[in-house]
N, C-alpha and C. Protein backbone atom coordinates (compact mmCIF):
# COMPACT_ATOMS: atom_id res chain seq x y z
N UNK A 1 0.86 -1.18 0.00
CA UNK A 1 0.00 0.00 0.00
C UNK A 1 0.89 1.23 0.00
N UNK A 2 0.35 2.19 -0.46
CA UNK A 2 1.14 3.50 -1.36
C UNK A 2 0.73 4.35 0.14
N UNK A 3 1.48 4.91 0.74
CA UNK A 3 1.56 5.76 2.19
C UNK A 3 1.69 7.29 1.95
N UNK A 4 1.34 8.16 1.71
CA UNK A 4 1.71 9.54 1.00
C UNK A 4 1.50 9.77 2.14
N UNK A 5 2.84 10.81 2.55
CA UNK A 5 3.09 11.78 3.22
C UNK A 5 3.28 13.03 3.27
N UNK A 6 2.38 13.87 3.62
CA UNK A 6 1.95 15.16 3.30
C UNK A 6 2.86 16.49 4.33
N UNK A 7 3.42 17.39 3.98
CA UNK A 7 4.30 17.95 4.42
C UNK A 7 3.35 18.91 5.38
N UNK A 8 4.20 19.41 6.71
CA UNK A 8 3.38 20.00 7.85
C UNK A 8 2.60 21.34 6.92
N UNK A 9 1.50 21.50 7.25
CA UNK A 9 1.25 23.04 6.66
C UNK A 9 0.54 23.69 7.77
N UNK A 10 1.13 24.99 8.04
CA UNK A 10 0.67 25.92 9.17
C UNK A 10 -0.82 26.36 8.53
N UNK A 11 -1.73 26.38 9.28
CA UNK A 11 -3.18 27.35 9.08
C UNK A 11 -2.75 28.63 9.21
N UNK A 12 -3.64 29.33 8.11
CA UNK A 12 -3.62 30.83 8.25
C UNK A 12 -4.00 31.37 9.32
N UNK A 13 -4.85 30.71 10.23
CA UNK A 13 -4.61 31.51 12.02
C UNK A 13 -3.24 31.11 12.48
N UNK A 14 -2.90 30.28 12.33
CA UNK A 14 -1.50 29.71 12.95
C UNK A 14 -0.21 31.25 12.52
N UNK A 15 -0.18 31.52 11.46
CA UNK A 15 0.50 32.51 10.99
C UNK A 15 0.50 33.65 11.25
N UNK A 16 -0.92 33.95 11.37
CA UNK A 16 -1.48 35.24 11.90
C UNK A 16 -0.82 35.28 13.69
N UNK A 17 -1.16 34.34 14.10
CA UNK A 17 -1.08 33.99 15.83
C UNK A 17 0.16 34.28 16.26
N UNK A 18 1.31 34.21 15.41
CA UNK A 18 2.65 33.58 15.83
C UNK A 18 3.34 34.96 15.93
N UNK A 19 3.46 36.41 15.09
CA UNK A 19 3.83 37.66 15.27
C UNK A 19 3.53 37.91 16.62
N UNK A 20 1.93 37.48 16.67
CA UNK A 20 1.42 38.36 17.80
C UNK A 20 1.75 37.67 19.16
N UNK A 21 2.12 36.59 19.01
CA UNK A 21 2.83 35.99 20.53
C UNK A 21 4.21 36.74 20.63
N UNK A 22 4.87 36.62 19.98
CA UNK A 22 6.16 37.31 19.71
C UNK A 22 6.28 38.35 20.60
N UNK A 23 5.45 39.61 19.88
CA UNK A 23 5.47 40.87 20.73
C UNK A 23 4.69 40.64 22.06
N UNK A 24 3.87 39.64 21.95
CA UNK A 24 3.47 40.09 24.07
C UNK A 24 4.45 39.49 24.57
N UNK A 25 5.39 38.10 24.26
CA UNK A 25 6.22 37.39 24.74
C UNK A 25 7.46 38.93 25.66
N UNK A 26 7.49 39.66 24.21
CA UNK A 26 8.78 40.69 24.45
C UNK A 26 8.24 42.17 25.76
N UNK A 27 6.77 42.41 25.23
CA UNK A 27 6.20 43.22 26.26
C UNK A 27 6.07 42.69 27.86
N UNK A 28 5.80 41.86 28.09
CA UNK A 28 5.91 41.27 28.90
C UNK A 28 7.18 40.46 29.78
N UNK A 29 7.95 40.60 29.03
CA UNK A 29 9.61 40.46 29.90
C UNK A 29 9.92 41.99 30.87
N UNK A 30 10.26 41.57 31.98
CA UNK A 30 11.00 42.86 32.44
C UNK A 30 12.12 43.20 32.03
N UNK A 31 12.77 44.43 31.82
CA UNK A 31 14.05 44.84 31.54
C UNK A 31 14.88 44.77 32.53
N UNK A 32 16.10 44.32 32.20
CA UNK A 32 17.12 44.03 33.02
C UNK A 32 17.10 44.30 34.04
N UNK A 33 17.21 45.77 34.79
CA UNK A 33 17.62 46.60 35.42
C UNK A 33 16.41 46.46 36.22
N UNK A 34 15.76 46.28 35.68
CA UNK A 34 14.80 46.20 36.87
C UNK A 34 14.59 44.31 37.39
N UNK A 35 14.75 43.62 36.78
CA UNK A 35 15.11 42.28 37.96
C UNK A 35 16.02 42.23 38.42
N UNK A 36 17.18 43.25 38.45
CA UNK A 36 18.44 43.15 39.24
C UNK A 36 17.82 43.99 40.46
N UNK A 37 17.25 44.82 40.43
CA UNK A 37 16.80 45.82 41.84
C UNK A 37 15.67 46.29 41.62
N UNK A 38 14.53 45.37 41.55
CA UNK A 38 12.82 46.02 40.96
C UNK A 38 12.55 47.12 42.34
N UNK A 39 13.52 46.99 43.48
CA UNK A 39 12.29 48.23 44.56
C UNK A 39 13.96 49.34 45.01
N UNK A 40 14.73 49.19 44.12
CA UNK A 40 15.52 50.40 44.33
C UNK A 40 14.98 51.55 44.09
N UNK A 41 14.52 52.09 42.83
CA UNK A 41 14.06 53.18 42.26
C UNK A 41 12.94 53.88 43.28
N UNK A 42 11.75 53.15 43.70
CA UNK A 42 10.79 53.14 44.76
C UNK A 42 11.64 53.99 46.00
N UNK A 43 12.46 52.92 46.52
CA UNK A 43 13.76 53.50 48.14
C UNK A 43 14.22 54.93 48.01
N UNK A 44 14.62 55.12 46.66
CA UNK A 44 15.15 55.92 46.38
C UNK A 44 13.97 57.03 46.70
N UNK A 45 13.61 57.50 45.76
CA UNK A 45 11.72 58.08 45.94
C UNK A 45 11.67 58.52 46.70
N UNK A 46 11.29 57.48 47.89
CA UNK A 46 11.18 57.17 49.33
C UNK A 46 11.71 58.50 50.23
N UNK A 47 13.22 58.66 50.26
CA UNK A 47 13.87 59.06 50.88
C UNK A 47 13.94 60.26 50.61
N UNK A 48 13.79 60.65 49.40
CA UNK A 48 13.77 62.11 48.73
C UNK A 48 12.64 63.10 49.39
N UNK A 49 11.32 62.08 49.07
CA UNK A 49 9.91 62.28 49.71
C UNK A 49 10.62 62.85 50.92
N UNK A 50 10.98 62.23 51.88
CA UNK A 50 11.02 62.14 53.29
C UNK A 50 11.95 63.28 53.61
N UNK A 51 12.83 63.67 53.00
CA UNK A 51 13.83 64.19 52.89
C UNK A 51 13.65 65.83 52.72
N UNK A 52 12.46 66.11 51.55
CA UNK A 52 11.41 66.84 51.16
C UNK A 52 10.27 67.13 52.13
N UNK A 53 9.96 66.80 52.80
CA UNK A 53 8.55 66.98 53.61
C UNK A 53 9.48 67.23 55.10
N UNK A 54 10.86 67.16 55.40
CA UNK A 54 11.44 67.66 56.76
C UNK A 54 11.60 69.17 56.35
N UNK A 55 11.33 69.19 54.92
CA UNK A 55 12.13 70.90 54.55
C UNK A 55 13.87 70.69 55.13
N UNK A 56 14.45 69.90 54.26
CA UNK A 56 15.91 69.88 53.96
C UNK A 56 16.47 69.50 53.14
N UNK A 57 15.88 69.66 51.88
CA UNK A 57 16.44 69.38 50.14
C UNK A 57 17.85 70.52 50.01
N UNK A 58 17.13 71.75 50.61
CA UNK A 58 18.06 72.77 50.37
C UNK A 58 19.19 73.04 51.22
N UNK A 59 19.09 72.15 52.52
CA UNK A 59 19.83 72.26 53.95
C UNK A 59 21.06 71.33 53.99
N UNK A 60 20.70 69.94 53.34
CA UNK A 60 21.25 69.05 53.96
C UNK A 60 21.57 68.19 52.32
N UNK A 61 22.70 67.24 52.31
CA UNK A 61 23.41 67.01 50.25
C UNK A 61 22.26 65.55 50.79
N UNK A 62 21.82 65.39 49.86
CA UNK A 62 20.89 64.45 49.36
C UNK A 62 21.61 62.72 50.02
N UNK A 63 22.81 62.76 49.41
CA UNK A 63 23.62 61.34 50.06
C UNK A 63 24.03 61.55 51.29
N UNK A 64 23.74 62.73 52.14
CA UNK A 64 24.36 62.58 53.67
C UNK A 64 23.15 61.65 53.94
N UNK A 65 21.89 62.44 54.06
CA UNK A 65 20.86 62.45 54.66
C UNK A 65 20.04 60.84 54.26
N UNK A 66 20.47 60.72 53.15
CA UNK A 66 20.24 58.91 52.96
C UNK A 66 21.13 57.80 53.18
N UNK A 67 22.77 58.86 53.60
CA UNK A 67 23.73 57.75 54.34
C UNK A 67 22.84 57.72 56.27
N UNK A 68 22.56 58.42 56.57
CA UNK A 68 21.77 58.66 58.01
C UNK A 68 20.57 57.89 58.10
N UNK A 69 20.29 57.90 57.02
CA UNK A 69 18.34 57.41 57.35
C UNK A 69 18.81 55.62 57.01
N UNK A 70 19.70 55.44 56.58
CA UNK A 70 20.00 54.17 56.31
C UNK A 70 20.87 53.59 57.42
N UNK A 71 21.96 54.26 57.93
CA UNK A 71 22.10 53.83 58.97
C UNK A 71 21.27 53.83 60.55
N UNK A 72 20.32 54.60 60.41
CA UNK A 72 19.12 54.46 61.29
C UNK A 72 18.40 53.07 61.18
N UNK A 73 17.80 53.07 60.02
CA UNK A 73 17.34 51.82 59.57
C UNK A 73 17.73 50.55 60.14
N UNK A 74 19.29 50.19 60.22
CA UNK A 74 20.27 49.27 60.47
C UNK A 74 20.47 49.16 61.74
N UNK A 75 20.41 50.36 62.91
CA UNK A 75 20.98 49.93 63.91
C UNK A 75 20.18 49.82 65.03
N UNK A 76 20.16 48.66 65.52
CA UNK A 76 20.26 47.98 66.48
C UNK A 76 20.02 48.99 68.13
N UNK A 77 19.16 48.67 69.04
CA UNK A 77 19.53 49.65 70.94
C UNK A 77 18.90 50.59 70.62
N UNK A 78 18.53 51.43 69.13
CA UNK A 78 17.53 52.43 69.79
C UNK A 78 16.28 52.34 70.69
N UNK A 79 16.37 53.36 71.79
CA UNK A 79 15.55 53.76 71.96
C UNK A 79 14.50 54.76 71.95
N UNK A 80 14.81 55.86 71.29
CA UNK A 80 13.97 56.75 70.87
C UNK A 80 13.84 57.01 69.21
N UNK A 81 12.79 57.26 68.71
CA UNK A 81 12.61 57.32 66.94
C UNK A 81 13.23 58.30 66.78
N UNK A 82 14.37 58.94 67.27
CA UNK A 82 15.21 60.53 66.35
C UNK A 82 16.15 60.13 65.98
N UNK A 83 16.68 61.01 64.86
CA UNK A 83 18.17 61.09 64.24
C UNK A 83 18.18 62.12 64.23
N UNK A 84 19.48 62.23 64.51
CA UNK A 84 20.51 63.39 64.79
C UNK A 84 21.74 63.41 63.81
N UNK A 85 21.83 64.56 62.45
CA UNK A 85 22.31 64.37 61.48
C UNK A 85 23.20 65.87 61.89
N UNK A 86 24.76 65.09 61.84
CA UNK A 86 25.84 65.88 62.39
C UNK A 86 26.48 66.14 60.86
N UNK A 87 26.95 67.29 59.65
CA UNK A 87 27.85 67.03 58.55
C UNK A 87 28.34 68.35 58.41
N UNK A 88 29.21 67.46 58.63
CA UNK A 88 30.97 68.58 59.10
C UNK A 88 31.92 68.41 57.55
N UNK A 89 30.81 67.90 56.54
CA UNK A 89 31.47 68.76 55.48
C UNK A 89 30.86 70.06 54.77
N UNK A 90 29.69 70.72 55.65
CA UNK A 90 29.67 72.00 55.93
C UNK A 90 30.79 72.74 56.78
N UNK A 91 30.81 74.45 56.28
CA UNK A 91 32.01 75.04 57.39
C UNK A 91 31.09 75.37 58.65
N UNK A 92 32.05 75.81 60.01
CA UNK A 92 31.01 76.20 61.13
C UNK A 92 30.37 77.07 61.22
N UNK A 93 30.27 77.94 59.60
CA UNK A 93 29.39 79.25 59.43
C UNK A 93 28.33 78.69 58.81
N UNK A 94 27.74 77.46 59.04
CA UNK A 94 26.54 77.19 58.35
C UNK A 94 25.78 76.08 59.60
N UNK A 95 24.57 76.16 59.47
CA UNK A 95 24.10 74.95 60.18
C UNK A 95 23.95 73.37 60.15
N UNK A 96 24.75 73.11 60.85
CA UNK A 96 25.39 71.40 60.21
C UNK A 96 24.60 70.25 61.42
N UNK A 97 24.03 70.88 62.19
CA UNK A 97 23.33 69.83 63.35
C UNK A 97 22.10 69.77 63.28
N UNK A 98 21.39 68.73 62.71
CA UNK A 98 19.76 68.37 62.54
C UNK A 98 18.99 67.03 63.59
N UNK A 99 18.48 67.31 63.77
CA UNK A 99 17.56 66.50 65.01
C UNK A 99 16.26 66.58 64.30
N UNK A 100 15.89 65.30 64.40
CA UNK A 100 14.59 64.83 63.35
C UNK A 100 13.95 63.91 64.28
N UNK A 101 12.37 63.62 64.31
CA UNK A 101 11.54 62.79 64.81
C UNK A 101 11.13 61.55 63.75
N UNK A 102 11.43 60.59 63.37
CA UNK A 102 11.30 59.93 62.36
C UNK A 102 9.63 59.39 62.62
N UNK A 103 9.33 59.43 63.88
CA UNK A 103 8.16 58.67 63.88
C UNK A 103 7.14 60.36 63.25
N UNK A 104 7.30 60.70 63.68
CA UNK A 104 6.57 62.21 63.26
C UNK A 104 6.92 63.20 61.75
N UNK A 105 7.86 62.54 61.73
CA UNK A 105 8.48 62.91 60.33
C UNK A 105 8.52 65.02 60.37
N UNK A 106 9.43 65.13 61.65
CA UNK A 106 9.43 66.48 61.99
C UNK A 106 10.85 66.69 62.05
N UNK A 107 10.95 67.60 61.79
CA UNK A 107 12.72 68.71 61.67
C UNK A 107 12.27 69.57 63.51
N UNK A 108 13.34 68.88 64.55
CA UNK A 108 13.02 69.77 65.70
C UNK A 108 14.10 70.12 65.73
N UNK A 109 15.38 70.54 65.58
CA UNK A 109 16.08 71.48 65.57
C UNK A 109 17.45 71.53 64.31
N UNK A 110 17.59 72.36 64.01
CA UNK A 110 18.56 72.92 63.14
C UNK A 110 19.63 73.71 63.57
N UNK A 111 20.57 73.71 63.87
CA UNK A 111 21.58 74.92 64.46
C UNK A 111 23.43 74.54 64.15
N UNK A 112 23.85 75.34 64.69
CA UNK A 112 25.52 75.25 64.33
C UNK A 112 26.01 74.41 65.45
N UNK A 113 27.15 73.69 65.09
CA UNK A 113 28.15 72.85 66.07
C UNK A 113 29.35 73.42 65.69
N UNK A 114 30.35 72.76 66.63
CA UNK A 114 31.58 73.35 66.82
C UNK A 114 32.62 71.54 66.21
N UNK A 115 33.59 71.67 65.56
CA UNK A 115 34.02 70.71 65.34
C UNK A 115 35.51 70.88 66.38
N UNK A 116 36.37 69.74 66.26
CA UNK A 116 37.36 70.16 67.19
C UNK A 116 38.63 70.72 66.41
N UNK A 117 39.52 71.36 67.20
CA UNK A 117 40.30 72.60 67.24
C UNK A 117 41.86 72.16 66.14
N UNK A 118 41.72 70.64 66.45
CA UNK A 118 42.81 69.65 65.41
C UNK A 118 42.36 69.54 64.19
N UNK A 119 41.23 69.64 64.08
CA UNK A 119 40.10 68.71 62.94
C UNK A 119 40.06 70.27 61.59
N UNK A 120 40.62 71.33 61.99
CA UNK A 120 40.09 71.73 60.89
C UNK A 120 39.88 73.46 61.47
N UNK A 121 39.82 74.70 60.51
CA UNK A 121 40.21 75.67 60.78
C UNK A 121 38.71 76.11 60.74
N UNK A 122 37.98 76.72 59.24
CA UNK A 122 36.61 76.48 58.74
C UNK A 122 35.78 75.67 58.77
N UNK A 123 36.58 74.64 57.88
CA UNK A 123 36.29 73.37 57.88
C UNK A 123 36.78 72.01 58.42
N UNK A 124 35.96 70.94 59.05
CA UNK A 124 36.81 69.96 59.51
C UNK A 124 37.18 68.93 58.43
N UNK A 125 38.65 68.86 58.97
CA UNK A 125 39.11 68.21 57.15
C UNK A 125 39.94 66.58 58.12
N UNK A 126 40.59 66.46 59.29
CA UNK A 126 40.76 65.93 59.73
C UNK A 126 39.60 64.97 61.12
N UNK A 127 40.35 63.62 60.74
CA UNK A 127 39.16 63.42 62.04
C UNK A 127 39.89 61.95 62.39
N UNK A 128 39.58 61.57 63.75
CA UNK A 128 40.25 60.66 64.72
C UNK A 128 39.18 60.15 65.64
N UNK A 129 39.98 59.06 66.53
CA UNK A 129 39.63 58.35 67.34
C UNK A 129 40.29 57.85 68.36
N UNK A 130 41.53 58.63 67.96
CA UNK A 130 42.61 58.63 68.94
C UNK A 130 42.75 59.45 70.51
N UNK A 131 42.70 58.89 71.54
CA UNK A 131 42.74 59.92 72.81
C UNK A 131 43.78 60.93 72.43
N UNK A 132 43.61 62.53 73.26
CA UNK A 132 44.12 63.53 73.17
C UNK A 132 44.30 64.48 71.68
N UNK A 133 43.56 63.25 70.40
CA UNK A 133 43.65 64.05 69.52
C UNK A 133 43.37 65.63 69.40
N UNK A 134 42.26 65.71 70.14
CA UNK A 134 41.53 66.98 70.08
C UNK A 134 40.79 67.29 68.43
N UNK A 135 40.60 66.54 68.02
CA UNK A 135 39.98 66.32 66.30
C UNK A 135 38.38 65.58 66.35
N UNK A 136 37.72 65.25 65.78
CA UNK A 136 36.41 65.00 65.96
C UNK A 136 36.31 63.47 65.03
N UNK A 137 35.36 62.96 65.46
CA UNK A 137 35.07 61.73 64.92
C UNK A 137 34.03 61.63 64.47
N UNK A 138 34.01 60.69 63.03
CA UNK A 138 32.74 60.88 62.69
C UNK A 138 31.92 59.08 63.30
N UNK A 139 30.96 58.87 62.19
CA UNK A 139 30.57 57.68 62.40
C UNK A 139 28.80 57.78 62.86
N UNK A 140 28.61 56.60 63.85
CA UNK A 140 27.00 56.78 64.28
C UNK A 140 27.52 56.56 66.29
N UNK A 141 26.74 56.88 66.28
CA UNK A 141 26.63 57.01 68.41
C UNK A 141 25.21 57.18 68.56
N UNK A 142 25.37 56.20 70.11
CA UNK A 142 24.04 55.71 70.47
C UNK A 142 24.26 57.23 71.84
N UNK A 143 23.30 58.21 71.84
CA UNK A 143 23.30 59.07 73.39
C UNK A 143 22.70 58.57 74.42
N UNK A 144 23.33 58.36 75.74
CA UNK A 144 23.28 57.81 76.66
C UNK A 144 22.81 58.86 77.76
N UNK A 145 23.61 59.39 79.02
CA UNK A 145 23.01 60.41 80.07
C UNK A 145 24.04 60.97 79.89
N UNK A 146 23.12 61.97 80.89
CA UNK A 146 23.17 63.23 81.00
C UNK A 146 24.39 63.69 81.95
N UNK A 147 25.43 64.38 82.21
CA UNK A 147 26.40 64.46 83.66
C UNK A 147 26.73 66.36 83.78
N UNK A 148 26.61 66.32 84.89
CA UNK A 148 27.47 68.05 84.87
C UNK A 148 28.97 67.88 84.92
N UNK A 149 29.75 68.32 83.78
CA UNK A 149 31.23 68.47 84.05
C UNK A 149 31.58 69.67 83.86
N UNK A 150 33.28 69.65 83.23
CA UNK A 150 33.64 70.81 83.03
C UNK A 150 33.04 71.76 81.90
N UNK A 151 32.17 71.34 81.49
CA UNK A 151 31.52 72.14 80.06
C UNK A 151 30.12 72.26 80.83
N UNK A 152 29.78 71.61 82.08
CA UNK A 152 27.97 72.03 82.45
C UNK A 152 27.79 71.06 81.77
N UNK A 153 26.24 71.11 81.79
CA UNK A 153 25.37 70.04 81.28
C UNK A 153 25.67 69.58 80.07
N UNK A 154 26.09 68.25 80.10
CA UNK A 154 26.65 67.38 78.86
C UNK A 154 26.25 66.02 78.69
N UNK A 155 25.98 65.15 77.64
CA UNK A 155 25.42 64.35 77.29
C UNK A 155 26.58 63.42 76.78
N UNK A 156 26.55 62.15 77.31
CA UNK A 156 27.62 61.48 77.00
C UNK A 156 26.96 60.29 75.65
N UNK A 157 27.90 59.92 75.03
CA UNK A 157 27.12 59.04 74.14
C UNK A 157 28.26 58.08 73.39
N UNK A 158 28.06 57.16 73.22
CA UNK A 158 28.86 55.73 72.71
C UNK A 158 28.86 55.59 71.32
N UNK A 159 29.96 55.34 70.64
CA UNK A 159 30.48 55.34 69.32
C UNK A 159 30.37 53.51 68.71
N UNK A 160 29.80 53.50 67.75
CA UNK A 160 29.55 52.33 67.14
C UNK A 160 30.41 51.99 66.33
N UNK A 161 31.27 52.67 65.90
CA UNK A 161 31.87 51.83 65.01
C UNK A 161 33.25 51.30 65.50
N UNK A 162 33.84 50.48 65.84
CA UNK A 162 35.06 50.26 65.61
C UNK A 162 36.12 50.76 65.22
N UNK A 163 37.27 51.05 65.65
CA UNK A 163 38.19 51.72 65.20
C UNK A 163 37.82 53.11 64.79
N UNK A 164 37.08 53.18 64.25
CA UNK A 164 36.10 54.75 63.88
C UNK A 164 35.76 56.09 65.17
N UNK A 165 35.22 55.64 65.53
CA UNK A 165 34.75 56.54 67.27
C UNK A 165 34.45 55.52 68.34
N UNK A 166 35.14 54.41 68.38
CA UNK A 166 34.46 53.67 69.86
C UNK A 166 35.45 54.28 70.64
N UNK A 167 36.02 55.07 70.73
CA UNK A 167 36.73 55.77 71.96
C UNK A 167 36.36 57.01 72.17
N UNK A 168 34.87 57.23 72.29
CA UNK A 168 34.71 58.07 72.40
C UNK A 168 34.20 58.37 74.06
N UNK A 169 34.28 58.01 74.66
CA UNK A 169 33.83 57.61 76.33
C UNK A 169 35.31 57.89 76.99
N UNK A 170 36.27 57.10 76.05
CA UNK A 170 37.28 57.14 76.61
C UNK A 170 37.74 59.09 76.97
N UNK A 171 37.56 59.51 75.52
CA UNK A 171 37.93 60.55 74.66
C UNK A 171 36.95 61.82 75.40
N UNK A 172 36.12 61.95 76.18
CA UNK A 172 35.21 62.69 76.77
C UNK A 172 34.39 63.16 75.63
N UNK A 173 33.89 62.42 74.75
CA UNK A 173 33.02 63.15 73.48
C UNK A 173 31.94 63.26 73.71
N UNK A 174 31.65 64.05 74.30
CA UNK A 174 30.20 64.45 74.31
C UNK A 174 29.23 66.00 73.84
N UNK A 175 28.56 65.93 74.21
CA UNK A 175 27.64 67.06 73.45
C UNK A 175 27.01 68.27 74.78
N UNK A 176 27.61 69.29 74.57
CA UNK A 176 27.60 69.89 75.75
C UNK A 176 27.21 71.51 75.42
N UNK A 177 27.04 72.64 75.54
CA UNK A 177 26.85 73.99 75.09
C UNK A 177 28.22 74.80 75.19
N UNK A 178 28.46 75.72 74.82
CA UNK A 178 29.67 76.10 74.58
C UNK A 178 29.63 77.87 73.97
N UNK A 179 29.67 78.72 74.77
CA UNK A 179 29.84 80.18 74.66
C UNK A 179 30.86 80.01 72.69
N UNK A 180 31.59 79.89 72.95
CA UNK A 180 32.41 79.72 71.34
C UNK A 180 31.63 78.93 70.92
N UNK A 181 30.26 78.52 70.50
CA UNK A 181 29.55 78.22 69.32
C UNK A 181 28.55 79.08 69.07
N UNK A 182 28.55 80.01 70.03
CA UNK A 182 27.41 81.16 69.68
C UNK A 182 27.90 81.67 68.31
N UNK A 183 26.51 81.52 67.18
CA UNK A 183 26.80 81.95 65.75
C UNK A 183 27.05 83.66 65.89
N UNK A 184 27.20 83.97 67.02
CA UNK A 184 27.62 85.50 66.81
C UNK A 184 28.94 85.64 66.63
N UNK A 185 29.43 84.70 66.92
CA UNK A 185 30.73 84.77 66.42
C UNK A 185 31.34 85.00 64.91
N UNK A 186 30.47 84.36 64.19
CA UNK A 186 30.54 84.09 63.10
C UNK A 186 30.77 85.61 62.32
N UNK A 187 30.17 86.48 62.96
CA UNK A 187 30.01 87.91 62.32
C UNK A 187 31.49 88.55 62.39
N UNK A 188 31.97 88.19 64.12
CA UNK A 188 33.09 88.57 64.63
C UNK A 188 34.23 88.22 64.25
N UNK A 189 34.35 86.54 64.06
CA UNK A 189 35.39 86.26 63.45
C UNK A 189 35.31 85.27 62.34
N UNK A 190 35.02 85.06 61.69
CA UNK A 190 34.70 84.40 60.82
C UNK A 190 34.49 83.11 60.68
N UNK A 191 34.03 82.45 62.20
CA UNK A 191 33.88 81.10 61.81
C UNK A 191 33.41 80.83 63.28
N UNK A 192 33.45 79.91 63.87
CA UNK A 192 32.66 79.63 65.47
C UNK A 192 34.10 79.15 65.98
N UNK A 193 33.94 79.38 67.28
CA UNK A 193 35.16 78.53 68.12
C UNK A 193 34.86 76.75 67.77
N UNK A 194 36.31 76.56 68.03
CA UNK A 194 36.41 75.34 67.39
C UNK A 194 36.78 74.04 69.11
N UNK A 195 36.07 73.14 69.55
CA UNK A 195 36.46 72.28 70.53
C UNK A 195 37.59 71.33 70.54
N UNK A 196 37.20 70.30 72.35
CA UNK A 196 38.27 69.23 71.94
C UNK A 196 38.31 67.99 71.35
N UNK A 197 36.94 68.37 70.11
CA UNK A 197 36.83 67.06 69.74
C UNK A 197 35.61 67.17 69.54
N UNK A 198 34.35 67.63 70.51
CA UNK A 198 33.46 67.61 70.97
C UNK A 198 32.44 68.65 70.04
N UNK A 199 31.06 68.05 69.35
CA UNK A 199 30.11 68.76 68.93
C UNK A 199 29.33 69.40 69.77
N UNK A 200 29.75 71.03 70.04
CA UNK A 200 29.66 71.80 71.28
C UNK A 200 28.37 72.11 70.23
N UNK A 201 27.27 72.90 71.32
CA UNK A 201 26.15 73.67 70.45
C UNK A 201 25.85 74.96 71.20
N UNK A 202 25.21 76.13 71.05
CA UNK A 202 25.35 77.57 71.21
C UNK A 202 24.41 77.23 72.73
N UNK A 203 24.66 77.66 73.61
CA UNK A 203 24.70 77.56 74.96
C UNK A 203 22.78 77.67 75.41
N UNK A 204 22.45 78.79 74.15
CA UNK A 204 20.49 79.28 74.49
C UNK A 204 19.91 77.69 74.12
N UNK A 205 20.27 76.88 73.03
CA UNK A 205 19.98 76.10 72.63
C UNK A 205 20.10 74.39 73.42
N UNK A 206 21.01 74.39 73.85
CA UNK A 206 22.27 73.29 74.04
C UNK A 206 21.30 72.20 75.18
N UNK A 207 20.27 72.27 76.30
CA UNK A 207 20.10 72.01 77.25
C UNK A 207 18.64 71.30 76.61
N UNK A 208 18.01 72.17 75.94
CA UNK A 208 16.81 71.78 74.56
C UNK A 208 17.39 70.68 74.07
N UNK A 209 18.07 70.62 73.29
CA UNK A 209 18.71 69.37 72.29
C UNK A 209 18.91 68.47 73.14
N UNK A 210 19.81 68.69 74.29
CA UNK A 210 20.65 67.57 74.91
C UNK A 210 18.95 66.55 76.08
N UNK A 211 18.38 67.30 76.29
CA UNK A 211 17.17 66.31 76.87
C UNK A 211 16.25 65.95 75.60
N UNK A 212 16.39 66.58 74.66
CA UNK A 212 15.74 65.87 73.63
C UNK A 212 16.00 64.68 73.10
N UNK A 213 17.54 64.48 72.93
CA UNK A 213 17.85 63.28 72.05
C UNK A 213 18.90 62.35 73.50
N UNK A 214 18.66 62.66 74.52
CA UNK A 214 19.28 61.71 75.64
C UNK A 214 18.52 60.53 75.52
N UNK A 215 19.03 59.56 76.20
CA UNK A 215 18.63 58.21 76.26
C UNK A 215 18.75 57.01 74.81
N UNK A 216 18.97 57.38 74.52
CA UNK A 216 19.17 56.24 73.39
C UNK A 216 18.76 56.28 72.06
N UNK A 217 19.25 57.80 71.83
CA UNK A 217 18.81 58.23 69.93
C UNK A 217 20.11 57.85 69.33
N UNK A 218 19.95 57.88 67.76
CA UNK A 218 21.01 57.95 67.08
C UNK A 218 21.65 58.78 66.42
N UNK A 219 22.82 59.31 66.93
CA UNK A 219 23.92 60.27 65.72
C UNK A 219 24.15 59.96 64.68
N UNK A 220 24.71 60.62 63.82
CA UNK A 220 25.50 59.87 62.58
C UNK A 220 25.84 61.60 62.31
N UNK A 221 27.51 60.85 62.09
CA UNK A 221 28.31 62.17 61.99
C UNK A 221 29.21 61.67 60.50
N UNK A 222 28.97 63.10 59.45
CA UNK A 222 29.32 62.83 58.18
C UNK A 222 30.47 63.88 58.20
N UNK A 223 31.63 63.22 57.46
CA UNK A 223 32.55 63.87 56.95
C UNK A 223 33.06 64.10 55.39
């Protein structure tokens, strides 16, 4: 018996069908960049928003303030929802100390600090962790209590990082008020008195801040 074998033939829907899978196949793929990090772009957003609604787009460089909110994020012992955004790559004629309520999403204080007297003339360009440096450290610190010393009412607080500022207890770093950070200086001599290390703040202010963010907020000091 004679077997004829007839060669495949596509139907004219079959032909029609096959373009149009094609393109949803391709619409429907994600682009690269986005299955490598689909909720970066979003974070990003995020922070800007947040960043935007404290009223400090214009105050504070965009990567301090999302190196801070990220190391907030990360660490570990808080006990109170504030950050305290210290950046001392402003000079001391500008306001470089921010205290924020994260749960409230509020800006409660803004004002000038004093960097230390090793660290930098205008600007602090040097920075340590070394006792007696008299230079300032950056990093994150957890604030602890409150003590009267030789500066008056001062706020002691513990350095997280390793090698970075964990000597800072040792180092007397704390946060205290300081006649040489009064921004009147600034008029007088061109820049604020400079400490031993220590983010001094203008003396009307200093006692406000320091019961505000005592007990267990987080610093983060940018250089």
């Amino acid at each position: 018996m004679l077997v004829v074998v007839r060669p495949f033939m596509k139907s004219p829907l079959s032909c029609l069908l096959a373009p149009l899978c094609l393109v949803f196949s391709l619409l429907c793929t994600p682009a690269q960049a986005s299955v490598d990090n689909p909720a970066e772009p979003e974070q990003r957003l995020s922070v800007i928003e947040l960043q935007e609604e404290l009223g400090l787009l214009d105050r504070l460089d965009a990567n301090v303030f999302a190196r801070a909110y990220q190391r907030y994020l990360e660490t570990n012992g808080k006990r109170k929802p504030l950050l305290t955004i210290i950046d001392y790559s402003k000079p001391s004629t500008q306001k470089r100390f921010f205290v924020i309520d994260m749960d409230k999403r509020q800006l409660l204080f803004d004002t000038y600090t004093t960097h230390g007297v090793n660290s930098g003339y205008l600007f602090a360009n040097d920075f340590s962790n070394i006792v007696n440096s008299r230079q300032t450290s950056l990093g994150a610190f957890l604030t602890d209590d409150t003590y009267y010393g030789g500066n008056g009412y001062s706020l002691r607080m513990d350095g997280l990082d390793p090698g970075i500022n964990d000597n800072a207890r040792r180092r007397y770093i704390v946060i205290h008020g300081a006649d040489y950070a009064n921004p009147a200086l600034i008029h007088q001599q061109g820049r604020l008195g400079r400490s031993w290390g220590c983010p001094a703040l203008p003396q009307d202010l200093a006692r406000k801040v320091i019961d505000t963010i005592k007990g267990g907020s987080l610093i983060y000091a940018h250089g």
